[in-house]
PDB file of N, CA and C in Angstrom:
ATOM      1  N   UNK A   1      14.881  17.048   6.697  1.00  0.00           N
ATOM      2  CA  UNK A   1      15.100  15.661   7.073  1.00  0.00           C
ATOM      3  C   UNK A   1      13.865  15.082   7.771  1.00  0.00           C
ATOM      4  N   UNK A   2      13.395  15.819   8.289  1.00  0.00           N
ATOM      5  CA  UNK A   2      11.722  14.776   9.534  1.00  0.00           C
ATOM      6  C   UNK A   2      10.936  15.058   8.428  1.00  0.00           C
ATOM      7  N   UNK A   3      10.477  15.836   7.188  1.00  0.00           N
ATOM      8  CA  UNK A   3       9.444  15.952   6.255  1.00  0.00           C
ATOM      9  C   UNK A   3       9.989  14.271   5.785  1.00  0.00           C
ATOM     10  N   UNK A   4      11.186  13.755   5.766  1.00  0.00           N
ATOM     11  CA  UNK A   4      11.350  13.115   4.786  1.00  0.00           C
ATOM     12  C   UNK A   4      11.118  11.823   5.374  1.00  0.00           C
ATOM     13  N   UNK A   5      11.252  11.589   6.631  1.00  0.00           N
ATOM     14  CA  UNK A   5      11.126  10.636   7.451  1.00  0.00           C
ATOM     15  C   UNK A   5       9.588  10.499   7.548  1.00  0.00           C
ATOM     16  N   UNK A   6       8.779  11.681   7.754  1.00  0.00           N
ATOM     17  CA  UNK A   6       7.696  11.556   7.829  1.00  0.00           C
ATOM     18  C   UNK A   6       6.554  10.660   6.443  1.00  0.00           C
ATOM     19  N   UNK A   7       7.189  11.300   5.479  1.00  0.00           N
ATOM     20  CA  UNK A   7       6.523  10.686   4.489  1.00  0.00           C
ATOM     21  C   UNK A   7       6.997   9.084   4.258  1.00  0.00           C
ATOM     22  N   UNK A   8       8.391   8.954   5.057  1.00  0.00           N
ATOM     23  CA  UNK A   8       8.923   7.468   4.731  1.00  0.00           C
ATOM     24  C   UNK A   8       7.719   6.535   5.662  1.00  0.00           C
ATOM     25  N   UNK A   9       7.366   7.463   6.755  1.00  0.00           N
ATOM     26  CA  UNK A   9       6.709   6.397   7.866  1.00  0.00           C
ATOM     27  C   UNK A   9       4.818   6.500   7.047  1.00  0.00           C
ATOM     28  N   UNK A  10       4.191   7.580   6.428  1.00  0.00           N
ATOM     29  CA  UNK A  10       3.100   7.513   6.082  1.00  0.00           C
ATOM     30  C   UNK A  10       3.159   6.461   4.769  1.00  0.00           C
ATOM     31  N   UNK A  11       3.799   6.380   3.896  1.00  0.00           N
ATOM     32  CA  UNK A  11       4.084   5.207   2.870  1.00  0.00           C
ATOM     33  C   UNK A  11       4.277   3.726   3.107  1.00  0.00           C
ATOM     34  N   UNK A  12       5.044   3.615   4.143  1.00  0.00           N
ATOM     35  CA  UNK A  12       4.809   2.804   5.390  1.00  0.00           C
ATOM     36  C   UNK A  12       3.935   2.421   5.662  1.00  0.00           C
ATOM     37  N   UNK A  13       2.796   2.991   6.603  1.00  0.00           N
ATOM     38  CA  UNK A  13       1.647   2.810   7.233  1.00  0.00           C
ATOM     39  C   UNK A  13       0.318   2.481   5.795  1.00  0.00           C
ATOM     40  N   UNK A  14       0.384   3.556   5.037  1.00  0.00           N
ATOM     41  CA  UNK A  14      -0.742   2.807   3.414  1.00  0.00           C
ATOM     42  C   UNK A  14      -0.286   1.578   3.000  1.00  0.00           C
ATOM     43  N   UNK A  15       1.382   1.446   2.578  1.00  0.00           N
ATOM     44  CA  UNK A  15       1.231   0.064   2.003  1.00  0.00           C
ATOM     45  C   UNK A  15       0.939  -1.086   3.045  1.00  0.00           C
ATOM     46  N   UNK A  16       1.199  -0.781   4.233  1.00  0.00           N
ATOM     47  CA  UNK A  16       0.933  -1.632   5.342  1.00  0.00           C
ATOM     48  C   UNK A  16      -0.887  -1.955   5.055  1.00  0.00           C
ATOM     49  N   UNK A  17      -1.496  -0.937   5.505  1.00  0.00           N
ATOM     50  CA  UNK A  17      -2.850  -1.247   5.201  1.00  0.00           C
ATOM     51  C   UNK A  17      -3.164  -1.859   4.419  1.00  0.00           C
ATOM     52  N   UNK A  18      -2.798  -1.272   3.238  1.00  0.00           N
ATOM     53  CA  UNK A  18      -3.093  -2.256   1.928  1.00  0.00           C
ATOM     54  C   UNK A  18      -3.007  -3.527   1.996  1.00  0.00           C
ATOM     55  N   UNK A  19      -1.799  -4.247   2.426  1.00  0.00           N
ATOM     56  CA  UNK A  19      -1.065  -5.474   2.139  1.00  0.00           C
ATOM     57  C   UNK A  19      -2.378  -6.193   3.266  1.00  0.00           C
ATOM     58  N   UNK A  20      -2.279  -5.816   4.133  1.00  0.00           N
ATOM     59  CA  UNK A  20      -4.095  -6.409   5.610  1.00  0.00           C
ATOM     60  C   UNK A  20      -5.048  -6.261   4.953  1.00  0.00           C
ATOM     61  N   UNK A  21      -5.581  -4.892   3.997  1.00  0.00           N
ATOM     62  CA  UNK A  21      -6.956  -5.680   3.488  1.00  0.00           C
ATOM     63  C   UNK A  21      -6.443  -6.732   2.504  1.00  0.00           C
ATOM     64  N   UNK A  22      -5.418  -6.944   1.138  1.00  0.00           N
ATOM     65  CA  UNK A  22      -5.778  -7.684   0.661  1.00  0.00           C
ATOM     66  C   UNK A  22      -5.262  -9.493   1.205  1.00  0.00           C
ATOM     67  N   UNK A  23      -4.455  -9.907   2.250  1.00  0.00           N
ATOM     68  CA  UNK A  23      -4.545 -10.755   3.162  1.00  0.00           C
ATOM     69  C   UNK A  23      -5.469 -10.808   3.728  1.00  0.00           C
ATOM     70  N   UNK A  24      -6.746 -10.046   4.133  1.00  0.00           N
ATOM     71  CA  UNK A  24      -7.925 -10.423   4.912  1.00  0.00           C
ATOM     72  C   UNK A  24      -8.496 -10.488   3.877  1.00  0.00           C
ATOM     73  N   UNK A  25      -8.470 -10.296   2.662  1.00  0.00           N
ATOM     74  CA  UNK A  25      -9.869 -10.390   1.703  1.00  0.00           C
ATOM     75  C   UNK A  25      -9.671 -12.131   0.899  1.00  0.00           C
ATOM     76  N   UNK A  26      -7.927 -12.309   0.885  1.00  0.00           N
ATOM     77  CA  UNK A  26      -7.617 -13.397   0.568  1.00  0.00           C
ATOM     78  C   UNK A  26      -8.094 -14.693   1.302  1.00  0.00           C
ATOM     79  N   UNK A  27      -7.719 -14.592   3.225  1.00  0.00           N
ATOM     80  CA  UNK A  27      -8.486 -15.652   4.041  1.00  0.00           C
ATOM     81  C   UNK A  27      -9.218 -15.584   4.348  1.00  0.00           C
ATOM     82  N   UNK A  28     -10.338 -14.661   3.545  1.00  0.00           N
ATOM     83  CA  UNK A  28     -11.612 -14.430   4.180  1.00  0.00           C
ATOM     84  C   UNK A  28     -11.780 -13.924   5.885  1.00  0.00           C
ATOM     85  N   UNK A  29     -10.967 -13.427   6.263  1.00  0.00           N
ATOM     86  CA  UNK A  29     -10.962 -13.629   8.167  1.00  0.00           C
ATOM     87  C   UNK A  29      -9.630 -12.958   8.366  1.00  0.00           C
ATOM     88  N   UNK A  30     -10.036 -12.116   9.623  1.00  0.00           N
ATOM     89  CA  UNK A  30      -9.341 -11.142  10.056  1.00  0.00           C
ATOM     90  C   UNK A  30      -8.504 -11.501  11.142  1.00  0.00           C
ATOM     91  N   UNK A  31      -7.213 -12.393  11.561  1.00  0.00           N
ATOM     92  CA  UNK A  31      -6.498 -13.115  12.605  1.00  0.00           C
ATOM     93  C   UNK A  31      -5.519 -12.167  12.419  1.00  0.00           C
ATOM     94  N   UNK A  32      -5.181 -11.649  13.947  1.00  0.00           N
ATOM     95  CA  UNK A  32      -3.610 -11.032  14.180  1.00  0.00           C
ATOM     96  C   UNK A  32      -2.772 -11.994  13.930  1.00  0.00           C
ATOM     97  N   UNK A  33      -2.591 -13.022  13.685  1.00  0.00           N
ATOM     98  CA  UNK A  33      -1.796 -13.986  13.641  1.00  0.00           C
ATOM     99  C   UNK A  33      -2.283 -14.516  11.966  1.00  0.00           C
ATOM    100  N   UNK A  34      -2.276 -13.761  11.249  1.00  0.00           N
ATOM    101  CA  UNK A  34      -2.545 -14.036   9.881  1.00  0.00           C
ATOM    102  C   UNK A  34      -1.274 -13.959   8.966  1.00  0.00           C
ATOM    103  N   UNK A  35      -0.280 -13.014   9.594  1.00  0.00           N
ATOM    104  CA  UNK A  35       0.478 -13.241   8.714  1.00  0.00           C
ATOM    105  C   UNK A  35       2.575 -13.773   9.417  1.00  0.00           C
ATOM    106  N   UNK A  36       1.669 -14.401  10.329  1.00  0.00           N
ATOM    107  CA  UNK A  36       3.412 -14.578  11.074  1.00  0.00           C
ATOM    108  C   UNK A  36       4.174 -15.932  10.824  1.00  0.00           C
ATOM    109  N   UNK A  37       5.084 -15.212  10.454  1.00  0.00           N
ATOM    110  CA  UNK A  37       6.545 -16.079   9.590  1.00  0.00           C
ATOM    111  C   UNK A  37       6.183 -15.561   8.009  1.00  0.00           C
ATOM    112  N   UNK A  38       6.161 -14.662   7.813  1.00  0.00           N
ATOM    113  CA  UNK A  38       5.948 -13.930   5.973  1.00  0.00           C
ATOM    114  C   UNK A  38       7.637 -13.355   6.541  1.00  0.00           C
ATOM    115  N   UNK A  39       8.020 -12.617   7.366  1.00  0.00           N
ATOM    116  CA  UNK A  39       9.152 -11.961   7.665  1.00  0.00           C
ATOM    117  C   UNK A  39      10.534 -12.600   6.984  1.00  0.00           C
ATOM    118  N   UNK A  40      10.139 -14.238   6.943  1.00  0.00           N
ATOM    119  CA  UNK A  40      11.632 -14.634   6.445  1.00  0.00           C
ATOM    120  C   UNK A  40      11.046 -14.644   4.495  1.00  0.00           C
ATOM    121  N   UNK A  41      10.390 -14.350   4.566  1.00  0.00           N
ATOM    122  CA  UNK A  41       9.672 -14.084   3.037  1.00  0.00           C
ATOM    123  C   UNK A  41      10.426 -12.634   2.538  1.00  0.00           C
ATOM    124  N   UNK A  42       9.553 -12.087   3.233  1.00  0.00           N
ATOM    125  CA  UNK A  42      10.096 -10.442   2.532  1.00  0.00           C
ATOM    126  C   UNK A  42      11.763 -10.230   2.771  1.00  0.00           C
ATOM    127  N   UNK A  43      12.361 -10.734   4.181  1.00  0.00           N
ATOM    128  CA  UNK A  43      13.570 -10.709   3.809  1.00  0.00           C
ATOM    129  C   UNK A  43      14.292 -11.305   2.754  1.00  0.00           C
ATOM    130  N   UNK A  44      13.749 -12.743   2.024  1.00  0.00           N
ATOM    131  CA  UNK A  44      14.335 -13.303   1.231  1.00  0.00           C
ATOM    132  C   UNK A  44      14.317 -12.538   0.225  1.00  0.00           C
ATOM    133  N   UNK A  45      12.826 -11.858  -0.323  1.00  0.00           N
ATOM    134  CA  UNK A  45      12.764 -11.411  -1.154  1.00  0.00           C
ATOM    135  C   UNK A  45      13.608  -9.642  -1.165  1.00  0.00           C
ATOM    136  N   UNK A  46      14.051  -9.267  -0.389  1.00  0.00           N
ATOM    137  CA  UNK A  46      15.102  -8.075  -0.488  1.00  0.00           C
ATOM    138  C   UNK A  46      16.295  -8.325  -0.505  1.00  0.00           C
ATOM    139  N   UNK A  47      16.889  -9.463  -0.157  1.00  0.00           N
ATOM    140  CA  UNK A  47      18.045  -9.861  -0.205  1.00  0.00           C
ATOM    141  C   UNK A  47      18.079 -10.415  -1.628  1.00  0.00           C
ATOM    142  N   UNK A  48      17.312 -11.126  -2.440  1.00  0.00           N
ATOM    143  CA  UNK A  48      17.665 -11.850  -3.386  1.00  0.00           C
ATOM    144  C   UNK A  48      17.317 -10.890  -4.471  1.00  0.00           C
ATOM    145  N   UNK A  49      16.962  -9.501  -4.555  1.00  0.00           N
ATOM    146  CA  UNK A  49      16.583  -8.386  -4.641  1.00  0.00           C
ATOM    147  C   UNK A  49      17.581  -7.825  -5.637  1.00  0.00           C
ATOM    148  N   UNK A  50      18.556  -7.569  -4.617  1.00  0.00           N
ATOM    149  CA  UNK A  50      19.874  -6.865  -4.508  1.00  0.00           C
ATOM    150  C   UNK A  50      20.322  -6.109  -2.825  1.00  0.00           C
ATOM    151  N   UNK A  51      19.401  -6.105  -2.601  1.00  0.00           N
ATOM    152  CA  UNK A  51      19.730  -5.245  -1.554  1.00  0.00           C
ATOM    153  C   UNK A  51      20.938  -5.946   0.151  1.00  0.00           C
ATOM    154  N   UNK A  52      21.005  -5.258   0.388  1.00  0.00           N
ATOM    155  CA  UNK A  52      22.821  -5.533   0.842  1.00  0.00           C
ATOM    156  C   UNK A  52      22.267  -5.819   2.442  1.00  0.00           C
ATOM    157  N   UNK A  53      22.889  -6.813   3.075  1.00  0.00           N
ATOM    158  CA  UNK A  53      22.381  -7.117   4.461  1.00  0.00           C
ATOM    159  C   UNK A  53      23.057  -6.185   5.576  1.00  0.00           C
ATOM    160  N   UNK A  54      24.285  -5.435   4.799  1.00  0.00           N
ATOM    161  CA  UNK A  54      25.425  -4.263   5.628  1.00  0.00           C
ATOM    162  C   UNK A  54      24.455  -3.218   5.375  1.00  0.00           C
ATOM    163  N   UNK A  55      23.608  -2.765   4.498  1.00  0.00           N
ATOM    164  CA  UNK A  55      22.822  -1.466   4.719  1.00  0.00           C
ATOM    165  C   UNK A  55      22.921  -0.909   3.203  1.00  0.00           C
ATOM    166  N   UNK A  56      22.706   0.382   2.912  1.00  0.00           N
ATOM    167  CA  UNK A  56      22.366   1.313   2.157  1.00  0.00           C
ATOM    168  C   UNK A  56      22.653   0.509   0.893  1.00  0.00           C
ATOM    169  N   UNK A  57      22.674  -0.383   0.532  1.00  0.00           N
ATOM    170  CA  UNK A  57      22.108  -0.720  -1.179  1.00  0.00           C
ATOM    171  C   UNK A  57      20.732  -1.375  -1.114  1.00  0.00           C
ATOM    172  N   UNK A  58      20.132  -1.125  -2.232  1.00  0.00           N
ATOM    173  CA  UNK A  58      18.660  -2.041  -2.938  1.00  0.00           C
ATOM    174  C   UNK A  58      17.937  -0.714  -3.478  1.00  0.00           C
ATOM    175  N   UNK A  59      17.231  -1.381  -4.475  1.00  0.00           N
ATOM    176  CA  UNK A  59      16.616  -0.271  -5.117  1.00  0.00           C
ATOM    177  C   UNK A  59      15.327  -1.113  -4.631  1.00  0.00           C
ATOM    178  N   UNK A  60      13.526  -0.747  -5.238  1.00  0.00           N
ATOM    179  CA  UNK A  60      12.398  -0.914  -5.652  1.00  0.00           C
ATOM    180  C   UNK A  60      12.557  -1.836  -7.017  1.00  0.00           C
ATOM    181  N   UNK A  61      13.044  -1.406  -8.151  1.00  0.00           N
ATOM    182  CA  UNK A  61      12.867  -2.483  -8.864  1.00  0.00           C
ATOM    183  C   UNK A  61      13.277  -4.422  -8.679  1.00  0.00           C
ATOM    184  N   UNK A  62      15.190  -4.050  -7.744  1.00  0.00           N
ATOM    185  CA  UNK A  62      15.376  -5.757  -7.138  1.00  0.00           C
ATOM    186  C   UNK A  62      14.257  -6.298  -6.451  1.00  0.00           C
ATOM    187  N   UNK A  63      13.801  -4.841  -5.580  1.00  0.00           N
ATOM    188  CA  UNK A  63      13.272  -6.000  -4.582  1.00  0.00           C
ATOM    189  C   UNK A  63      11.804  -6.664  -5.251  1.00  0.00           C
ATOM    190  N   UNK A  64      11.240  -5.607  -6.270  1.00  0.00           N
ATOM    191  CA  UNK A  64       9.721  -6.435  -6.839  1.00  0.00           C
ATOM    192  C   UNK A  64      10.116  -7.615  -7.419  1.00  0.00           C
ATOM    193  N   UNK A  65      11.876  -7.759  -8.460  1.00  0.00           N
ATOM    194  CA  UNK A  65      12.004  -9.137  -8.839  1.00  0.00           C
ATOM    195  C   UNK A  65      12.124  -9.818  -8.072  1.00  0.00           C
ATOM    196  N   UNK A  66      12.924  -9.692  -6.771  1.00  0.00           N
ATOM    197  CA  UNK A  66      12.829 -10.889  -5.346  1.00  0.00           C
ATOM    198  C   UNK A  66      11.747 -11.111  -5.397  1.00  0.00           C
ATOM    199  N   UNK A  67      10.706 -10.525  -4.988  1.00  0.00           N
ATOM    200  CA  UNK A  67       9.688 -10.415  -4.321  1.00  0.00           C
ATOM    201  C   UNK A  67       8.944 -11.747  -5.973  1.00  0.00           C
ATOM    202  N   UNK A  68       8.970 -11.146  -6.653  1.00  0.00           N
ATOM    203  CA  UNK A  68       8.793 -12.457  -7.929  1.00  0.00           C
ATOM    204  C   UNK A  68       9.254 -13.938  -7.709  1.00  0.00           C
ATOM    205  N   UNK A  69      10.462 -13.427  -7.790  1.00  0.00           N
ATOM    206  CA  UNK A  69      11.109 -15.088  -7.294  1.00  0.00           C
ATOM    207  C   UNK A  69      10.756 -15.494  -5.965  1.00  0.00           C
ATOM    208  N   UNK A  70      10.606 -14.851  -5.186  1.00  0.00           N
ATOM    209  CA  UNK A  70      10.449 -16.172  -3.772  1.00  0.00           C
ATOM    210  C   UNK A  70       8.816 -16.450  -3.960  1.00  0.00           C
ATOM    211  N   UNK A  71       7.809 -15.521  -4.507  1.00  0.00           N
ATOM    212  CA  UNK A  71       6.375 -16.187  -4.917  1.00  0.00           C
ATOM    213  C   UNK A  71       6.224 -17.258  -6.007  1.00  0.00           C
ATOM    214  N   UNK A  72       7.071 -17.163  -6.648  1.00  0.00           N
ATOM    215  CA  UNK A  72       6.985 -18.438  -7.791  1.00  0.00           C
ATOM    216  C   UNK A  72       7.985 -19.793  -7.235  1.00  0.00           C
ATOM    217  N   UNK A  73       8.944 -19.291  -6.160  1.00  0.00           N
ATOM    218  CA  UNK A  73       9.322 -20.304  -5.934  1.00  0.00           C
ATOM    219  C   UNK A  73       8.148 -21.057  -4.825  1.00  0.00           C
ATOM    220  N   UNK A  74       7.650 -20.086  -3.861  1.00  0.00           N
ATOM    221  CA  UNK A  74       6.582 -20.758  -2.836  1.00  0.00           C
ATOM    222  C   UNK A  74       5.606 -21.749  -3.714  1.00  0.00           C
ATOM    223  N   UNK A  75       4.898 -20.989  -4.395  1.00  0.00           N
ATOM    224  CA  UNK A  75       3.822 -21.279  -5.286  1.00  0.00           C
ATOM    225  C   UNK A  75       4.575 -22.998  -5.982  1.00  0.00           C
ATOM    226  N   UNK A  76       5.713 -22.908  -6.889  1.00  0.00           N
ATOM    227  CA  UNK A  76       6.048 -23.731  -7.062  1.00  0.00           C
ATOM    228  C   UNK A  76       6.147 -25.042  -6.524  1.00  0.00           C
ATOM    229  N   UNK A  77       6.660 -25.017  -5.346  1.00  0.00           N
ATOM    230  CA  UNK A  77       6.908 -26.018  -4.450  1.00  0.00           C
ATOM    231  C   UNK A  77       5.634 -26.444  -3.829  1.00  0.00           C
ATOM    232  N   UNK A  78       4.549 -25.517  -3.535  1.00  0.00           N
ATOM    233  CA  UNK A  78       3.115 -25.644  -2.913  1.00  0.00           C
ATOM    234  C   UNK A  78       2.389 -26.955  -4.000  1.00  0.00           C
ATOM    235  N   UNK A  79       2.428 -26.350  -5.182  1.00  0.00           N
ATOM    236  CA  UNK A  79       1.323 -27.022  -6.063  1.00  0.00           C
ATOM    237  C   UNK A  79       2.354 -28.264  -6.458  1.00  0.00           C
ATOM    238  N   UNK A  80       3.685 -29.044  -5.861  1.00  0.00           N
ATOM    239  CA  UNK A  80       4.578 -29.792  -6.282  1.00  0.00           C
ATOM    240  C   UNK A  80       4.209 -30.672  -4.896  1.00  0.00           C
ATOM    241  N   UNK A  81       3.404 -30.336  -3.600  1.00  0.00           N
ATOM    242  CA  UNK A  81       2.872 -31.206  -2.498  1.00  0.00           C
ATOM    243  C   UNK A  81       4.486 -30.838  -1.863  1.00  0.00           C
ATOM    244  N   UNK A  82       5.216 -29.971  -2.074  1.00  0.00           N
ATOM    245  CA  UNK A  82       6.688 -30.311  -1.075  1.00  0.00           C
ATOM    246  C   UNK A  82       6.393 -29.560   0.170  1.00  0.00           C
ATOM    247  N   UNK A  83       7.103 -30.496   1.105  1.00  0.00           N
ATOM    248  CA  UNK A  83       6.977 -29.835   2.650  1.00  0.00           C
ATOM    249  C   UNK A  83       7.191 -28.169   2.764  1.00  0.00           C
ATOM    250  N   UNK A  84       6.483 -27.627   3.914  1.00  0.00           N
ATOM    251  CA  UNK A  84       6.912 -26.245   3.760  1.00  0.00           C
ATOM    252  C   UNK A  84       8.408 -26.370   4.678  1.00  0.00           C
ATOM    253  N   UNK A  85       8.632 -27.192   5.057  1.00  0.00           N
ATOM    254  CA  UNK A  85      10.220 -27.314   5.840  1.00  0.00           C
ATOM    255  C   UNK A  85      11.016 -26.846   4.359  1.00  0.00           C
ATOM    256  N   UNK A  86      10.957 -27.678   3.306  1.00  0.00           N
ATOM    257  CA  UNK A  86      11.668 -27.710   2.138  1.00  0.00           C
ATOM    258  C   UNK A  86      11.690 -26.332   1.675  1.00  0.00           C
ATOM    259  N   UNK A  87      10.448 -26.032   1.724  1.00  0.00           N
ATOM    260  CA  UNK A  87      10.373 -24.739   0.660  1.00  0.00           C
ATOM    261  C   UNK A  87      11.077 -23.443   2.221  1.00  0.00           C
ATOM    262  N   UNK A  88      10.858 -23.751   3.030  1.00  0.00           N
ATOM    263  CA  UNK A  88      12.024 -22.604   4.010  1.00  0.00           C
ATOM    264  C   UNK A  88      13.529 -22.693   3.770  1.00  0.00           C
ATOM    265  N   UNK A  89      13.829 -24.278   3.389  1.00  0.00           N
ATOM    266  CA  UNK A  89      15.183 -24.827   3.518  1.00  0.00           C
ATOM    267  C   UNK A  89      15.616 -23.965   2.058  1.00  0.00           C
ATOM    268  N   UNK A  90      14.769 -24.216   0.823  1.00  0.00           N
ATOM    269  CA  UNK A  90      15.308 -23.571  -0.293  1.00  0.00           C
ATOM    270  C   UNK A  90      15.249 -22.035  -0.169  1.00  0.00           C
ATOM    271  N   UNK A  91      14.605 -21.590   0.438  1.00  0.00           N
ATOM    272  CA  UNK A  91      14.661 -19.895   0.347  1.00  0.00           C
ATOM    273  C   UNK A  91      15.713 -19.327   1.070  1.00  0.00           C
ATOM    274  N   UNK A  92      16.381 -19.986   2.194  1.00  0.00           N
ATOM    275  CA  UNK A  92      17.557 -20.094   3.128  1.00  0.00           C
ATOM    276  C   UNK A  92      18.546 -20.563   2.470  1.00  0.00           C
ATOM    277  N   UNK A  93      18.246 -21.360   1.183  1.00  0.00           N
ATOM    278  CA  UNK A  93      20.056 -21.523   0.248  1.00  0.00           C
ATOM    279  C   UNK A  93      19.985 -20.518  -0.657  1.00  0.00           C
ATOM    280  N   UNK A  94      18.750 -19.694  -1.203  1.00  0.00           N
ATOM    281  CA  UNK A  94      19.153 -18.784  -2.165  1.00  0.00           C
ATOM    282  C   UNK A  94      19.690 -17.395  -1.221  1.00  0.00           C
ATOM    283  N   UNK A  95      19.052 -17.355  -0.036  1.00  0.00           N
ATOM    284  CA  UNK A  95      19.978 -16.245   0.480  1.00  0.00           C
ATOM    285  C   UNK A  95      20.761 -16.586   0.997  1.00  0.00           C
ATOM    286  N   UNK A  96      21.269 -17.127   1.624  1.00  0.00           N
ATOM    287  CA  UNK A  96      22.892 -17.834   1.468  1.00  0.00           C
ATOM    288  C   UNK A  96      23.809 -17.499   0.205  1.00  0.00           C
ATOM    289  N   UNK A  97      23.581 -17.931  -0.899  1.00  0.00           N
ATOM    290  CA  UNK A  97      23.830 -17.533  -2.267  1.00  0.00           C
ATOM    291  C   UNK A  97      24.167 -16.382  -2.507  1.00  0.00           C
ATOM    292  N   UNK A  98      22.735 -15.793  -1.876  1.00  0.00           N
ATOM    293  CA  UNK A  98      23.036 -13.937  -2.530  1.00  0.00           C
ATOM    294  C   UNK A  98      23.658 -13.214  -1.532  1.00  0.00           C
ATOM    295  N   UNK A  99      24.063 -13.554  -0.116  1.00  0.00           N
ATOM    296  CA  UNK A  99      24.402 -12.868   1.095  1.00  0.00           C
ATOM    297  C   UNK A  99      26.172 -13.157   0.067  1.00  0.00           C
ATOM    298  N   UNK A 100      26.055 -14.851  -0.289  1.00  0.00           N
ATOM    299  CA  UNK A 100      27.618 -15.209  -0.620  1.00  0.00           C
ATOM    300  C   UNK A 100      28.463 -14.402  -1.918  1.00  0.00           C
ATOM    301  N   UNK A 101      27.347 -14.240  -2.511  1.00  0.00           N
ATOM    302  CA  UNK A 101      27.574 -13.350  -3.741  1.00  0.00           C
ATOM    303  C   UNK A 101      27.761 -11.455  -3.544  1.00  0.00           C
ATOM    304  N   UNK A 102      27.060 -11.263  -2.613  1.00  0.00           N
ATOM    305  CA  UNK A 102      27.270  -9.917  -2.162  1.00  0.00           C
ATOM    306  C   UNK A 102      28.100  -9.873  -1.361  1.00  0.00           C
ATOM    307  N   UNK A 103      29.231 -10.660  -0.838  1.00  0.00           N
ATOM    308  CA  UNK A 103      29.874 -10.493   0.121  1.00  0.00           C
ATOM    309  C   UNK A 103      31.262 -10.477  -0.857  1.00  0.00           C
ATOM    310  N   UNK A 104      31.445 -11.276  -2.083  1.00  0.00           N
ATOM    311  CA  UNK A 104      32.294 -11.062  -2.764  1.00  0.00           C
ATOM    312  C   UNK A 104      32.425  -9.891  -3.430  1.00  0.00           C
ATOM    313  N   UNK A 105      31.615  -9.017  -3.650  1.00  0.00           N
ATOM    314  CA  UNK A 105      31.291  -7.981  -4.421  1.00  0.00           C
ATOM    315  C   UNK A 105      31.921  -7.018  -3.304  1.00  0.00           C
ATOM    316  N   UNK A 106      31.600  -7.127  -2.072  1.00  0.00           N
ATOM    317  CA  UNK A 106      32.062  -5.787  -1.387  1.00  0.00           C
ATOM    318  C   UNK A 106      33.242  -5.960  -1.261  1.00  0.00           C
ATOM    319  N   UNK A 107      33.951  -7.411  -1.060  1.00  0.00           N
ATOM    320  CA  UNK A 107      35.112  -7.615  -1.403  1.00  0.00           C
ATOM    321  C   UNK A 107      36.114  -7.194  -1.906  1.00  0.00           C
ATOM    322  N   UNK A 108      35.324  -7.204  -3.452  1.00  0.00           N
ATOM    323  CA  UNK A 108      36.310  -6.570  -4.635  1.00  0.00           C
ATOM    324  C   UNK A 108      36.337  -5.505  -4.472  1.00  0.00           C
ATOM    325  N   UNK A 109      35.190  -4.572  -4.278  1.00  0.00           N
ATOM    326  CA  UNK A 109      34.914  -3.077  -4.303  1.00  0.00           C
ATOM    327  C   UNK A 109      36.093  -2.484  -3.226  1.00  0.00           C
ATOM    328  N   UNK A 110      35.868  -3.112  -2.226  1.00  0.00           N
ATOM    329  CA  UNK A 110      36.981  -2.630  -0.954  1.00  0.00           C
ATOM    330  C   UNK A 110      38.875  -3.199  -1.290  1.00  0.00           C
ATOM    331  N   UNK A 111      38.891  -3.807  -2.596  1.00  0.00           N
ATOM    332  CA  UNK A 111      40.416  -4.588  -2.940  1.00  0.00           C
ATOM    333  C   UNK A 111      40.832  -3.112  -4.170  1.00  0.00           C
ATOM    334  N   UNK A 112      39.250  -2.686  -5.003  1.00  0.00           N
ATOM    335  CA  UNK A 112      39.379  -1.765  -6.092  1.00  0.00           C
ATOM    336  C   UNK A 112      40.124  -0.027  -5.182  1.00  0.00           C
ATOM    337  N   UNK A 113      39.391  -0.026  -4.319  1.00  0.00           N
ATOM    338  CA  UNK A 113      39.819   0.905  -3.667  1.00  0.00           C
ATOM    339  C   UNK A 113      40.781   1.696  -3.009  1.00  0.00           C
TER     340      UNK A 113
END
């Protein structure tokens, strides 16, 4: 079990690195404050994923399609001149959506049972 934890936290720490150089290579410039408020990002994008806000569901493949959809939706709305208020407000109704949609699902699962 700690081999397994261990490698969870070193996979961790590389893609972490990774994701800082290519954000510093993107703004040209190295700010601790380069990437704050992405958090309601990546959550959107694991929730809209599949992955379950109660715990132990989501695979790697939902979350790269989240992770698709909330960049094409940003991107979208960016090159459309819409407020970034808007584009928070829409990423906050699709997880709404998918929290609402996964909540029916455990629903049933717990009615099947």
């Amino acid at each position: 079990m700690r081999r397994i934890e261990t490698i969870a936290y070193v996979i961790a720490g590389f893609t972490s690195a990774v994701t800082a150089l290519v954000l510093t290579g993107r703004l040209a410039s190295a700010l601790p404050t380069a990437a704050e408020g992405l958090e309601f990002s990546a959550i959107s994008a694991i929730v809209i994923g599949g992955g379950s806000l109660s715990g132990g569901k989501g695979n790697m493949l939902g979350t790269f399609i989240g992770v698709l959809i909330i960049g094409v939706l940003n991107n979208g709305l960016n090159l459309l001149n819409i407020s970034p208020f808007w584009s928070q407000f829409a990423q906050g109704l699709i997880i709404f959506i998918a929290v609402l949609i996964d909540a029916v699902n455990q629903k049933r699962l717990r009615i099947k049972a």
